[in-house]
N, C-alpha and C. Protein backbone atom coordinates (compact mmCIF):
# COMPACT_ATOMS: atom_id res chain seq x y z
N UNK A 1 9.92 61.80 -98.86
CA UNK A 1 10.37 60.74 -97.96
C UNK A 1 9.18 60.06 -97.30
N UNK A 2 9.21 58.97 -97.02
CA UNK A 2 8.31 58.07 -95.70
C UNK A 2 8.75 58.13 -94.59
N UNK A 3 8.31 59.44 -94.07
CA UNK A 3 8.28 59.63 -93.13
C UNK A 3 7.02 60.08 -92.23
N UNK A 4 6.61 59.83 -90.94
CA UNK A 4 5.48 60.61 -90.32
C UNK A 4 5.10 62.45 -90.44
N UNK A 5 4.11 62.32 -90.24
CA UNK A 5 4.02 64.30 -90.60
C UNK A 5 4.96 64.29 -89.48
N UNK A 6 5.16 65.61 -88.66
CA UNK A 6 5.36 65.90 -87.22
C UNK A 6 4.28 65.58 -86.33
N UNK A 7 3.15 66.06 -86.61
CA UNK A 7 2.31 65.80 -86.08
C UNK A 7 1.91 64.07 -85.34
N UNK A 8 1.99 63.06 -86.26
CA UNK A 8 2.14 62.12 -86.32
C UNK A 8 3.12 61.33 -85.84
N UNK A 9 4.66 62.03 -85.97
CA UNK A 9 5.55 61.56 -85.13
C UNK A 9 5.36 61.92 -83.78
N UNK A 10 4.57 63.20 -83.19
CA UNK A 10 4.62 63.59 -82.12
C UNK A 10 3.72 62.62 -81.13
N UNK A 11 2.32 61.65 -81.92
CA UNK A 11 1.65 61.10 -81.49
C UNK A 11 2.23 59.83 -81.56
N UNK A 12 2.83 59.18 -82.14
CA UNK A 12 3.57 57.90 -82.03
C UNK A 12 4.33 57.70 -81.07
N UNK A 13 5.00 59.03 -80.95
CA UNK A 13 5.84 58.47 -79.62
C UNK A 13 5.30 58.95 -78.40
N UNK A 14 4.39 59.69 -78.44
CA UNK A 14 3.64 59.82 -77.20
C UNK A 14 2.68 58.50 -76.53
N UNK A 15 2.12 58.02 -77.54
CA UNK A 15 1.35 56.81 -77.40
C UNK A 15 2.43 55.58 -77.02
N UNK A 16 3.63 55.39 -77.74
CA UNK A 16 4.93 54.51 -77.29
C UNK A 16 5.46 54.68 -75.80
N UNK A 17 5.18 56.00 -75.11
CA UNK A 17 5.89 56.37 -73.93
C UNK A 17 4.26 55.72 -73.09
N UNK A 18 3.14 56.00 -73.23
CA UNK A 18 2.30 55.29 -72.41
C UNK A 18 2.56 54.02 -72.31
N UNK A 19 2.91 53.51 -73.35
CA UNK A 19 2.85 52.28 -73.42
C UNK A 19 4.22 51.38 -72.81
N UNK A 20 5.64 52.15 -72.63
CA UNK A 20 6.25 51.51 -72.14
C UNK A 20 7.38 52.79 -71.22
N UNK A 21 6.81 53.71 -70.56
CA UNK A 21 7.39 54.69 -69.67
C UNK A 21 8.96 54.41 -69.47
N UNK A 22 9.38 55.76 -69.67
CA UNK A 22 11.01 55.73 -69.65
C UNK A 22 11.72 57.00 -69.99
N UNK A 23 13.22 56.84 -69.82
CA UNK A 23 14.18 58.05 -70.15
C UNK A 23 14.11 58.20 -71.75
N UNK A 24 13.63 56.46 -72.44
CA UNK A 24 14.11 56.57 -73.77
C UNK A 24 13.20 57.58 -74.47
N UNK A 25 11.55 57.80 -74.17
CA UNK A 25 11.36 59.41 -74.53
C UNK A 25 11.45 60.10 -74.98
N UNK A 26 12.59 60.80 -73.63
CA UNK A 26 12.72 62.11 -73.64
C UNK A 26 14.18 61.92 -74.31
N UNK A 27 14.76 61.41 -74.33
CA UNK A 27 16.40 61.20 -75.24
C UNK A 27 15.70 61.07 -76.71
N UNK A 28 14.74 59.98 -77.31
CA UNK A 28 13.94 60.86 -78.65
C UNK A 28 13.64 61.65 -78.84
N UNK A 29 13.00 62.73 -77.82
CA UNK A 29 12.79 64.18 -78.13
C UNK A 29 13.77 65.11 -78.39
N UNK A 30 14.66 65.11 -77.41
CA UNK A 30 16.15 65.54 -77.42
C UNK A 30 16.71 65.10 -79.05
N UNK A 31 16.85 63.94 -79.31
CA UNK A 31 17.44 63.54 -80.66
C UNK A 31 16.71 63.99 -81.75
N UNK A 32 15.70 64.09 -81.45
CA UNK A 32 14.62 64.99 -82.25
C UNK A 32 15.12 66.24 -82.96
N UNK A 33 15.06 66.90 -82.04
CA UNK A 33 15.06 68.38 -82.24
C UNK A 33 16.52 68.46 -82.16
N UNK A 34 17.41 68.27 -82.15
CA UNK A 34 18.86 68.35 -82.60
C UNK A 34 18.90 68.06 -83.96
N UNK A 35 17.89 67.22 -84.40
CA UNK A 35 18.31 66.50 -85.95
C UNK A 35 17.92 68.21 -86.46
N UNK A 36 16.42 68.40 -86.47
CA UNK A 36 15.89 69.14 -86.79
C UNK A 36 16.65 70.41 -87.11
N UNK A 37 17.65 70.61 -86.08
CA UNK A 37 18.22 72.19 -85.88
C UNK A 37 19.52 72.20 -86.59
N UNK A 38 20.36 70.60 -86.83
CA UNK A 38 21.48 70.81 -88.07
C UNK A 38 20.69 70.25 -89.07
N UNK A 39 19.63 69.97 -89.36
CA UNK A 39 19.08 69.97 -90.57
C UNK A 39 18.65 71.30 -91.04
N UNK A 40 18.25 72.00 -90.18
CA UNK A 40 17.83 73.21 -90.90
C UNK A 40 19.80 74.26 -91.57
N UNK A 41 20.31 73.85 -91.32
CA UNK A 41 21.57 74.11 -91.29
C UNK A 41 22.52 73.45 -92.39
N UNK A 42 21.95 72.13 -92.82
CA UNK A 42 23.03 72.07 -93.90
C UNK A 42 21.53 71.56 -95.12
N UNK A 43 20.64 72.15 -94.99
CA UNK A 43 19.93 71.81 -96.20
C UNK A 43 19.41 71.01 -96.46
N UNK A 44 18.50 70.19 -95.25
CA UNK A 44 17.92 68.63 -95.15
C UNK A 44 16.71 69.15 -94.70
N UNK A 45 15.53 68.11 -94.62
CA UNK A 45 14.01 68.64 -94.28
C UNK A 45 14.13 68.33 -92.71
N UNK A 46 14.32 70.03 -92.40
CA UNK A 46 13.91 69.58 -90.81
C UNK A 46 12.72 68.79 -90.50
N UNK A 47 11.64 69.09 -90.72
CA UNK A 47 10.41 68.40 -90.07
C UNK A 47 10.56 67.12 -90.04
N UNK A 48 11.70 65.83 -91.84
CA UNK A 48 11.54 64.73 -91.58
C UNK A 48 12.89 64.36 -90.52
N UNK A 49 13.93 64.97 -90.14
CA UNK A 49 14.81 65.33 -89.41
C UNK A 49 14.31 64.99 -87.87
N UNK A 50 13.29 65.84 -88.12
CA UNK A 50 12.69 65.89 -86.33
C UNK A 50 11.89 64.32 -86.26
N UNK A 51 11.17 64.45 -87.60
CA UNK A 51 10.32 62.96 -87.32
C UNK A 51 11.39 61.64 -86.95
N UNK A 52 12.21 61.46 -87.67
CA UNK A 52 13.18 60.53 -88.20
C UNK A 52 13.90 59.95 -86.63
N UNK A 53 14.69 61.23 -86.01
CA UNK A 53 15.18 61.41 -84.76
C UNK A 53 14.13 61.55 -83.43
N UNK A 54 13.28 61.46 -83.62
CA UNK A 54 12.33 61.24 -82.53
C UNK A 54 11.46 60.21 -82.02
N UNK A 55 11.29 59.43 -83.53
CA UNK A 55 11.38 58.16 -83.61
C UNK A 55 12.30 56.63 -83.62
N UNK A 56 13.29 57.10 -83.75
CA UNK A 56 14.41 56.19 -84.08
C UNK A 56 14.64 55.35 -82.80
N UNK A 57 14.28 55.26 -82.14
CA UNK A 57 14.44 54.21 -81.15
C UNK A 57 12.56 53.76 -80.45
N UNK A 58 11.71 54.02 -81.31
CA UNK A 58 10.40 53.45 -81.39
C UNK A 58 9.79 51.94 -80.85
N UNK A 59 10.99 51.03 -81.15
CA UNK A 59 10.97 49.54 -80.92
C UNK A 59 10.76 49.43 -79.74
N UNK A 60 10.96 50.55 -78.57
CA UNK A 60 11.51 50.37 -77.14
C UNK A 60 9.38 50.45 -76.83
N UNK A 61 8.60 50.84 -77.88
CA UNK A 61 7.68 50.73 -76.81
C UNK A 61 6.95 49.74 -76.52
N UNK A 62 7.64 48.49 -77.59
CA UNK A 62 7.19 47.26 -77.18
C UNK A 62 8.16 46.88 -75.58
N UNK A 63 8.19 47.19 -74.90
CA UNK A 63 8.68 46.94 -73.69
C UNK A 63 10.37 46.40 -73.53
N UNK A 64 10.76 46.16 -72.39
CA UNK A 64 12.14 46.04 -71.84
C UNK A 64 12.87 44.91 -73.41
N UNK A 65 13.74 45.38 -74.05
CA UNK A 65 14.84 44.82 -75.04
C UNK A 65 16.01 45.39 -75.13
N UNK A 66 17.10 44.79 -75.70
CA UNK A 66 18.09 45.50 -75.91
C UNK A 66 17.96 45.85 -77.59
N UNK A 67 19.24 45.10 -78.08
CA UNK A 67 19.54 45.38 -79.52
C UNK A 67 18.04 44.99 -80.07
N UNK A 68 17.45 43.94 -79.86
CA UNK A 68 16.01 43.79 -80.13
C UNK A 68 15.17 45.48 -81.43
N UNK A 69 15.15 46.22 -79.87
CA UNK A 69 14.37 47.35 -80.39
C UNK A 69 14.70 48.01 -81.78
N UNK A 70 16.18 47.86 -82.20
CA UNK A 70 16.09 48.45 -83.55
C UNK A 70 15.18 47.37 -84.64
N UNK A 71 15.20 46.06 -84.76
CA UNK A 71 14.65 45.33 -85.54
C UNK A 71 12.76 45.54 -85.22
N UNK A 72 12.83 46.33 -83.69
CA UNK A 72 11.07 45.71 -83.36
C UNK A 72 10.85 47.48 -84.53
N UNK A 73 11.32 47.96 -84.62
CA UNK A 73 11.33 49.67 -84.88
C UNK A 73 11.00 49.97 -86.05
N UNK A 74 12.14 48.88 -86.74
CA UNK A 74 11.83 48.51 -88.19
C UNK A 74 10.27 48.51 -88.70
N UNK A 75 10.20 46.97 -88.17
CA UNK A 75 9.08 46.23 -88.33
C UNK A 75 7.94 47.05 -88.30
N UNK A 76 7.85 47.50 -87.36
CA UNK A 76 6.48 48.77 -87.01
C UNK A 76 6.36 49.70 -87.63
N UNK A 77 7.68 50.35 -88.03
CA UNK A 77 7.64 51.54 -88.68
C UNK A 77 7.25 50.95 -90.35
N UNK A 78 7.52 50.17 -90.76
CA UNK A 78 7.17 49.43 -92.23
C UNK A 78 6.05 49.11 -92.46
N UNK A 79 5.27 48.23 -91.29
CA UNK A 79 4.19 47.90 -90.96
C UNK A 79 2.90 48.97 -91.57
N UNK A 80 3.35 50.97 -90.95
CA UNK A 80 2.64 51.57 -91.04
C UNK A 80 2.71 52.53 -92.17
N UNK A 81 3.84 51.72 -93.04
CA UNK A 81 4.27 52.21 -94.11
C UNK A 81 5.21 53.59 -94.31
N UNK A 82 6.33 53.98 -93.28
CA UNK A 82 7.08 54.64 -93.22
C UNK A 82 8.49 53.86 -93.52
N UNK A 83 8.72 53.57 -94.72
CA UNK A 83 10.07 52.86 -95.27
C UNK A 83 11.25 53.66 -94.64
N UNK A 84 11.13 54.90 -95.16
CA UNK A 84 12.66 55.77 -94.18
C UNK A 84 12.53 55.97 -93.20
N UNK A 85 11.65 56.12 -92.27
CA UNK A 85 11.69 55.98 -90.80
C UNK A 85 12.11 54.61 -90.20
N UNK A 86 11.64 53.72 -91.29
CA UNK A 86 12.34 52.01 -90.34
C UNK A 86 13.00 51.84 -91.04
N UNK A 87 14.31 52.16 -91.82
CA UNK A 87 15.77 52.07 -92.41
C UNK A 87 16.26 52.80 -91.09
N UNK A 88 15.95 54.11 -90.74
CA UNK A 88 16.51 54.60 -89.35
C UNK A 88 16.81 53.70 -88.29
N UNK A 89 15.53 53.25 -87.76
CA UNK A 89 15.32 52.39 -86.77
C UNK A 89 16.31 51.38 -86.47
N UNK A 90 16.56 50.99 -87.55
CA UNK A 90 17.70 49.89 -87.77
C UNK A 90 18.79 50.44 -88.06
N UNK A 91 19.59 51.74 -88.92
CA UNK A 91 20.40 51.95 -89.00
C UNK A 91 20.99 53.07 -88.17
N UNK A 92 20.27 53.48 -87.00
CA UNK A 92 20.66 54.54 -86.04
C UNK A 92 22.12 54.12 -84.72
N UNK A 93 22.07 52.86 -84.82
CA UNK A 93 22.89 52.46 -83.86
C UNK A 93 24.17 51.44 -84.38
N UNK A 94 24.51 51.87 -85.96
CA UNK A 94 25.43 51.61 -86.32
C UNK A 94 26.41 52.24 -87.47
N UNK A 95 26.68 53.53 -86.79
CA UNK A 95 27.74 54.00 -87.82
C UNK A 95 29.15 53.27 -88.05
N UNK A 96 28.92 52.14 -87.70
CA UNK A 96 30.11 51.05 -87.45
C UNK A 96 29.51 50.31 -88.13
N UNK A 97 29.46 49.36 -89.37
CA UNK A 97 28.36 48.46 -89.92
C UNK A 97 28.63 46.85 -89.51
N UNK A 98 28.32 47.07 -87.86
CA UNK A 98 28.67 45.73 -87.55
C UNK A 98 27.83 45.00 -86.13
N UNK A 99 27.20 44.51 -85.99
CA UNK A 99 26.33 44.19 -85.76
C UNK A 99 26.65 43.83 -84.17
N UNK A 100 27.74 43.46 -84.31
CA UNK A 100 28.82 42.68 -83.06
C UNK A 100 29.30 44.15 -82.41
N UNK A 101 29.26 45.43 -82.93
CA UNK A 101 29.73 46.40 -82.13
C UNK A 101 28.54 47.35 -81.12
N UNK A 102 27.79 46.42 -81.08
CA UNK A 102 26.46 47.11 -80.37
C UNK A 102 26.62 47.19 -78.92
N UNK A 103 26.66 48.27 -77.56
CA UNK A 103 26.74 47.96 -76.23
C UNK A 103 25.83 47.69 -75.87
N UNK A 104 25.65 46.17 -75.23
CA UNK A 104 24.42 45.70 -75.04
C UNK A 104 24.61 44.51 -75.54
N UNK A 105 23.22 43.73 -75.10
CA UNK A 105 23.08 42.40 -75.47
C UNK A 105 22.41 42.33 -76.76
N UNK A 106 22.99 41.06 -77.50
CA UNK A 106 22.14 40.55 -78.77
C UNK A 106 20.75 39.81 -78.08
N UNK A 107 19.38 40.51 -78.51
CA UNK A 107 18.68 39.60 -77.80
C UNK A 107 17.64 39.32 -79.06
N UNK A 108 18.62 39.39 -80.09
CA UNK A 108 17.61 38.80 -81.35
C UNK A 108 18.02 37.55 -81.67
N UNK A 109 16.93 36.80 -82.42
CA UNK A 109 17.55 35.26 -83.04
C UNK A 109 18.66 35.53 -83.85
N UNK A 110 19.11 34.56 -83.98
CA UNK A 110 20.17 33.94 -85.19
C UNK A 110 19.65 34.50 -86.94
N UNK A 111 18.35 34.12 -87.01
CA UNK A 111 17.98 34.53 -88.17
C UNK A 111 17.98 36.15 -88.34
N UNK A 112 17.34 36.48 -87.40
CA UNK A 112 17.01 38.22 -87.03
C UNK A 112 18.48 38.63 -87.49
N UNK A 113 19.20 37.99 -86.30
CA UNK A 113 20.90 38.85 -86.29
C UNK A 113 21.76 38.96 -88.04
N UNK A 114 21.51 37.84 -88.54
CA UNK A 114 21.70 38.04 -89.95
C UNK A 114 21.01 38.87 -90.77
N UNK A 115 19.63 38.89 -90.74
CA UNK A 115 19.08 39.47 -91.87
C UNK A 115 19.37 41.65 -91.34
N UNK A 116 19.58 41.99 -89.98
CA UNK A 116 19.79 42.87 -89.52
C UNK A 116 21.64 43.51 -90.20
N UNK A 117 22.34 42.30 -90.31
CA UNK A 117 23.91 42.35 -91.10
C UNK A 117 23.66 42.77 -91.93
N UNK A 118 22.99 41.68 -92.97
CA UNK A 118 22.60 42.07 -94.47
C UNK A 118 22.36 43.19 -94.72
N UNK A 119 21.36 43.80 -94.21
CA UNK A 119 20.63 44.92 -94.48
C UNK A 119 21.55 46.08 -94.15
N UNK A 120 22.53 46.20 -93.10
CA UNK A 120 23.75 47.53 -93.42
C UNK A 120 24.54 47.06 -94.06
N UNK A 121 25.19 45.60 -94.63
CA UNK A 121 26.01 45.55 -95.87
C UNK A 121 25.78 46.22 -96.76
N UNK A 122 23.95 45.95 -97.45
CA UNK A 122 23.86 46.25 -98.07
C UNK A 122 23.02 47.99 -98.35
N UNK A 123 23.11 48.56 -97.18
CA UNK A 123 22.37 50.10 -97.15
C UNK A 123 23.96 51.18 -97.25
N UNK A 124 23.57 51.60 -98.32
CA UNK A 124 24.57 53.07 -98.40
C UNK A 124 23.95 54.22 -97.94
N UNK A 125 24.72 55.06 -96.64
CA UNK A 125 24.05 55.37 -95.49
C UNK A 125 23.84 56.66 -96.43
N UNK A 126 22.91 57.42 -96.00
CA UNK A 126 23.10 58.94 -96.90
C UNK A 126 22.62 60.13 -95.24
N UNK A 127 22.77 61.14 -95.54
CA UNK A 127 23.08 61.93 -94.74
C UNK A 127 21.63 62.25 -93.75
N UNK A 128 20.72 61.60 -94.01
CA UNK A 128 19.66 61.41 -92.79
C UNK A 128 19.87 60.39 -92.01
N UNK A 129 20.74 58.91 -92.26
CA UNK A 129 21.35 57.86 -91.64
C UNK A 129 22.17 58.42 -90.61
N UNK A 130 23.36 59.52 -91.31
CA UNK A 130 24.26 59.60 -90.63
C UNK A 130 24.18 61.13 -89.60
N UNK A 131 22.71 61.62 -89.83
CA UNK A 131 22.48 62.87 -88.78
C UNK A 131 22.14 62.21 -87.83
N UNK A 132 20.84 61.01 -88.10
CA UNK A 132 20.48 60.62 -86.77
C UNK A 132 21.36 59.85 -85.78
N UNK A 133 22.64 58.84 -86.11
CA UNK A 133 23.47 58.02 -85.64
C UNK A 133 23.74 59.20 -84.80
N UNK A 134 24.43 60.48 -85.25
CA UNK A 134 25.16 61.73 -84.38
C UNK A 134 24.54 61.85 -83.38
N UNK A 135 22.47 62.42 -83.84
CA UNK A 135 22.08 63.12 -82.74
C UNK A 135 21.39 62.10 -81.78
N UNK A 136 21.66 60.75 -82.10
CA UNK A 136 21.77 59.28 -81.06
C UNK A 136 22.70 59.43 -79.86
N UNK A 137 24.03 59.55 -80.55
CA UNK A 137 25.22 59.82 -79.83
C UNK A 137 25.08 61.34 -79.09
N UNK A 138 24.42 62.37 -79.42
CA UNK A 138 24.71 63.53 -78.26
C UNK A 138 23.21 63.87 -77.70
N UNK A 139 22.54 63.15 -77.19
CA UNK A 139 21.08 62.90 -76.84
C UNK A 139 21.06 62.64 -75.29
N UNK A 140 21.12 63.26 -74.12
CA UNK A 140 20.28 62.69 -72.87
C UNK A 140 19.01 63.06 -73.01
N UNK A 141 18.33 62.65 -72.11
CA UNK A 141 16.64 62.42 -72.05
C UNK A 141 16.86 64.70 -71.61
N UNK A 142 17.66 64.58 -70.86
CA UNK A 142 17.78 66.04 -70.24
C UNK A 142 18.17 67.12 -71.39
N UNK A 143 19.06 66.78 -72.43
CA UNK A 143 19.35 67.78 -73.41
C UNK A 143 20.61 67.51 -74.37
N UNK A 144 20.94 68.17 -75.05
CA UNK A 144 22.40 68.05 -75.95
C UNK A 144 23.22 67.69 -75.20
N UNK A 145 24.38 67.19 -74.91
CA UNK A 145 25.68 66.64 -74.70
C UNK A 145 27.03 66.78 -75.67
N UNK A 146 27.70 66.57 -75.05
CA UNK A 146 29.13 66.35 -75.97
C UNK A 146 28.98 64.61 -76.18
N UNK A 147 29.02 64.31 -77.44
CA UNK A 147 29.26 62.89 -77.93
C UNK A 147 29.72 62.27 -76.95
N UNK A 148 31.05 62.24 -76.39
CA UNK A 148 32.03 61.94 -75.74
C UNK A 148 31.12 61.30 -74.29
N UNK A 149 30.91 62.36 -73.72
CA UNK A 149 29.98 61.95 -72.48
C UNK A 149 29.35 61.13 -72.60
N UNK A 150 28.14 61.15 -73.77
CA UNK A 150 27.16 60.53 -74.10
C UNK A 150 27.49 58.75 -74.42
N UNK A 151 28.50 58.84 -75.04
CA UNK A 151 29.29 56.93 -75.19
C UNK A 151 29.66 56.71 -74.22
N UNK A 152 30.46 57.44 -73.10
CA UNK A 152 30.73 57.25 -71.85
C UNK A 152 29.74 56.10 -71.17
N UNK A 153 28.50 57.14 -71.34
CA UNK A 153 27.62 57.02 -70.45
C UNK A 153 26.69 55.40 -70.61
N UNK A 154 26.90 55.15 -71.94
CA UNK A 154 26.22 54.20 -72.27
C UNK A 154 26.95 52.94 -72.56
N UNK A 155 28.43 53.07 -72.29
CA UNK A 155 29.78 52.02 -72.08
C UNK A 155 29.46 51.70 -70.73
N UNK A 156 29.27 52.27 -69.59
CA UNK A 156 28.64 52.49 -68.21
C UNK A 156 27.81 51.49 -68.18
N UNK A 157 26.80 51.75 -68.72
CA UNK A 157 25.47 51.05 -68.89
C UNK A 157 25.02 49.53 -69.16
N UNK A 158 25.85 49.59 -70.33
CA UNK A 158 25.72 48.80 -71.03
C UNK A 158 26.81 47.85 -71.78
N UNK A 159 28.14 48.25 -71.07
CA UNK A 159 29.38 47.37 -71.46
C UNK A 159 30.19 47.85 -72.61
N UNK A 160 31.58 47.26 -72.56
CA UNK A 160 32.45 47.68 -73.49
C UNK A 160 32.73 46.56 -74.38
N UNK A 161 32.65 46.35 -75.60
CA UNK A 161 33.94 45.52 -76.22
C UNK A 161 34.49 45.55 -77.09
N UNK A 162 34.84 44.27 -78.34
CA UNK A 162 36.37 45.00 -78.52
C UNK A 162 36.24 45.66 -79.67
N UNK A 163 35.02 46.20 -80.03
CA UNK A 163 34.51 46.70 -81.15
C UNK A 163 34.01 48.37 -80.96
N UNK A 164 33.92 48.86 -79.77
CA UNK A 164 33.67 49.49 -79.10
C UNK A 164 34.62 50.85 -79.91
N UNK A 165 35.46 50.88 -79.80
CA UNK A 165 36.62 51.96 -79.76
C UNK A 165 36.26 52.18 -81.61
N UNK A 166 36.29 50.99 -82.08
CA UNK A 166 36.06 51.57 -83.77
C UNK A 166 34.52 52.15 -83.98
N UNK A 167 33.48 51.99 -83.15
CA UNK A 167 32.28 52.29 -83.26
C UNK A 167 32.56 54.06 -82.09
N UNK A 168 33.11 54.47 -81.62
CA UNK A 168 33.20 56.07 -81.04
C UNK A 168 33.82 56.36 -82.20
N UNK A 169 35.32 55.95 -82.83
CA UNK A 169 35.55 56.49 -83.93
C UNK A 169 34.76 56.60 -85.00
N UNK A 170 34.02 56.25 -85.16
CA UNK A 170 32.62 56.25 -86.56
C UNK A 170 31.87 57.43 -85.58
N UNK A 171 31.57 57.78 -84.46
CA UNK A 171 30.90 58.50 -83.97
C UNK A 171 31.31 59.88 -83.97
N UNK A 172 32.76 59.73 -83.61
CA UNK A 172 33.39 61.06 -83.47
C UNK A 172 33.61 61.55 -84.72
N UNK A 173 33.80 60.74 -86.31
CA UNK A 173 34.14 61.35 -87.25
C UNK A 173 32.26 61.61 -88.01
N UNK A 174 31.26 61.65 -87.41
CA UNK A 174 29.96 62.02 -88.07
C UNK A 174 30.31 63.38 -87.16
N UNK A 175 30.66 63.85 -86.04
CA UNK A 175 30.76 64.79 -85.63
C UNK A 175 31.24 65.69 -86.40
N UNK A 176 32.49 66.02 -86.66
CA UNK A 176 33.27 66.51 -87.87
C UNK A 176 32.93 66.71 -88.70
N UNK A 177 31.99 65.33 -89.17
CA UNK A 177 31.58 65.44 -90.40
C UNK A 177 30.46 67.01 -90.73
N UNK A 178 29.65 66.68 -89.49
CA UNK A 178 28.45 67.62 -89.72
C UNK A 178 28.86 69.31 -89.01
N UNK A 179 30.21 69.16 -88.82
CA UNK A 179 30.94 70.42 -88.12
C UNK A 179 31.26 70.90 -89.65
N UNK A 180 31.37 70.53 -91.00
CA UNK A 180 32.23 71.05 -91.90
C UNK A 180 31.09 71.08 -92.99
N UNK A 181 29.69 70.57 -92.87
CA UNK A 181 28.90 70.82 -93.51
C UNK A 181 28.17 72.23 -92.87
N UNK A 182 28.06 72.05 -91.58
CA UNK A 182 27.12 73.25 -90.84
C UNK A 182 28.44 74.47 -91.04
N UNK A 183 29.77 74.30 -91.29
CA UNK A 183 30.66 75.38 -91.43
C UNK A 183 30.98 76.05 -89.66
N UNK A 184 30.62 75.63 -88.87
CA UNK A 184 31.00 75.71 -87.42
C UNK A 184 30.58 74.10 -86.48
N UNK A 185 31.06 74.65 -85.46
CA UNK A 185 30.89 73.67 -84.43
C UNK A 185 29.56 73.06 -84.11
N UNK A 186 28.96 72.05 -84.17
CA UNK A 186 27.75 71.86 -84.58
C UNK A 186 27.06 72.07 -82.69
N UNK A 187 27.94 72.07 -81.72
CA UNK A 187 27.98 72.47 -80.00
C UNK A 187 27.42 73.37 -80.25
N UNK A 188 27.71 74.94 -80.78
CA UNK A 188 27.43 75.85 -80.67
C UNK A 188 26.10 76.17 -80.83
N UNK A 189 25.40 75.55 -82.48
CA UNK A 189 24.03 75.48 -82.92
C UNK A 189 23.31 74.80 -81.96
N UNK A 190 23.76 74.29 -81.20
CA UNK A 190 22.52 73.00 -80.13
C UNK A 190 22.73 73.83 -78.64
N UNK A 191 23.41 74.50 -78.53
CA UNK A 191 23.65 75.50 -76.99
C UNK A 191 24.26 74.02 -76.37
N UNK A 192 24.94 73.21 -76.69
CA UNK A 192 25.40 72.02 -75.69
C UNK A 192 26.15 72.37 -74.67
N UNK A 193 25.52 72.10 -73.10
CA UNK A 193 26.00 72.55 -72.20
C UNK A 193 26.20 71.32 -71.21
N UNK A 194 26.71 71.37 -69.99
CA UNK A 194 27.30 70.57 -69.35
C UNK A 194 26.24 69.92 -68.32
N UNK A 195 25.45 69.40 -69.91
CA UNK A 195 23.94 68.61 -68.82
C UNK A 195 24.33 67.44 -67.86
N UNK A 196 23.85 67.37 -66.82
CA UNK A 196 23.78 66.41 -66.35
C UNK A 196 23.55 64.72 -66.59
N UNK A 197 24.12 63.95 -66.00
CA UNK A 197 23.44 62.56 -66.64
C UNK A 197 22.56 61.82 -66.29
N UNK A 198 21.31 61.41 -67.09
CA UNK A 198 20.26 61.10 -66.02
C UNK A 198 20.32 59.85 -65.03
């Protein structure tokens, strides 16, 4: 895969957090090492698992954006020649393949917003797409979560609409999904406890 060593992912986003300080971080680290720990579990490369999910929201260290950051994430991550790390970037925040179901503002162009469509029309997600979307969804900067909380929290944040409810259902069924590959509750493997919200 094109992905960063660990090593390399560990310095990318350390150098990204100087560069634009925040919760988003430590919710990559968190998403990190969750990928890592049901990857080691249903037979995927933890290390690109950990890279993949620790990076996946990378765009943010070009400073304050919304939907923006998956396209800036891309770009950078391609730039340095990690092709599956910036398919992530872009495809981490849509297990819904719709561009319009994002909470948050569109703060990309017209051109951007299309060629960002295109590209999940045309991507058939495979099971590093659809670990990281999960460990997106059960990620505080503080630790594992229940999914549930975690969309809560960022409906809160960042608004509801009417696309909203089919994008938790795409969320809640990667849950399941990776509950029947790991053969238990995927809560149990992550110790998910009743973290606080930051």
């Amino acid at each position: 895969m094109q992905v960063p060593s660990l090593s390399e992912a560990q310095r990318l986003l350390a150098e990204s957090e100087r560069m634009n300080p925040g919760p988003w971080a430590g919710h990559n680290r968190v998403a990190g090492e969750c990928a890592r720990t049901i990857a080691e579990n249903v037979g995927l490369d933890a290390d690109a698992a950990y890279a993949l999910g620790s990076l996946h929201d990378i765009g943010r260290r070009f400073g304050e954006c919304d939907l923006r950051h998956v396209l800036l994430g891309y770009n950078f991550m391609r730039e340095l020649g990690f092709a599956d790390s910036a398919r992530i970037c872009l495809t981490h925040s849509f297990p819904y393949k719709d561009i319009r179901a994002y909470n948050g503002k569109n703060d990309c162009t017209a051109e951007e917003s299309v060629f960002m469509q295109a590209f999940l029309d045309k991507t058939e997600y495979d099971d590093y797409d659809r670990l990281i979307q999960l460990c997106d969804a059960l990620s505080f900067p503080t630790g594992a979560v229940y999914v549930e909380k975690r969309l809560v929290d960022v409906a809160l944040r960042h608004g509801f609409n009417n696309l909203t409810i089919s994008k938790w259902k795409a969320y809640l069924a990667l849950k399941v999904y990776f509950d029947e590959k790991v053969g238990q509750d995927i809560y149990e493997i992550l110790s998910v406890s009743l973290t606080p919200a930051p």
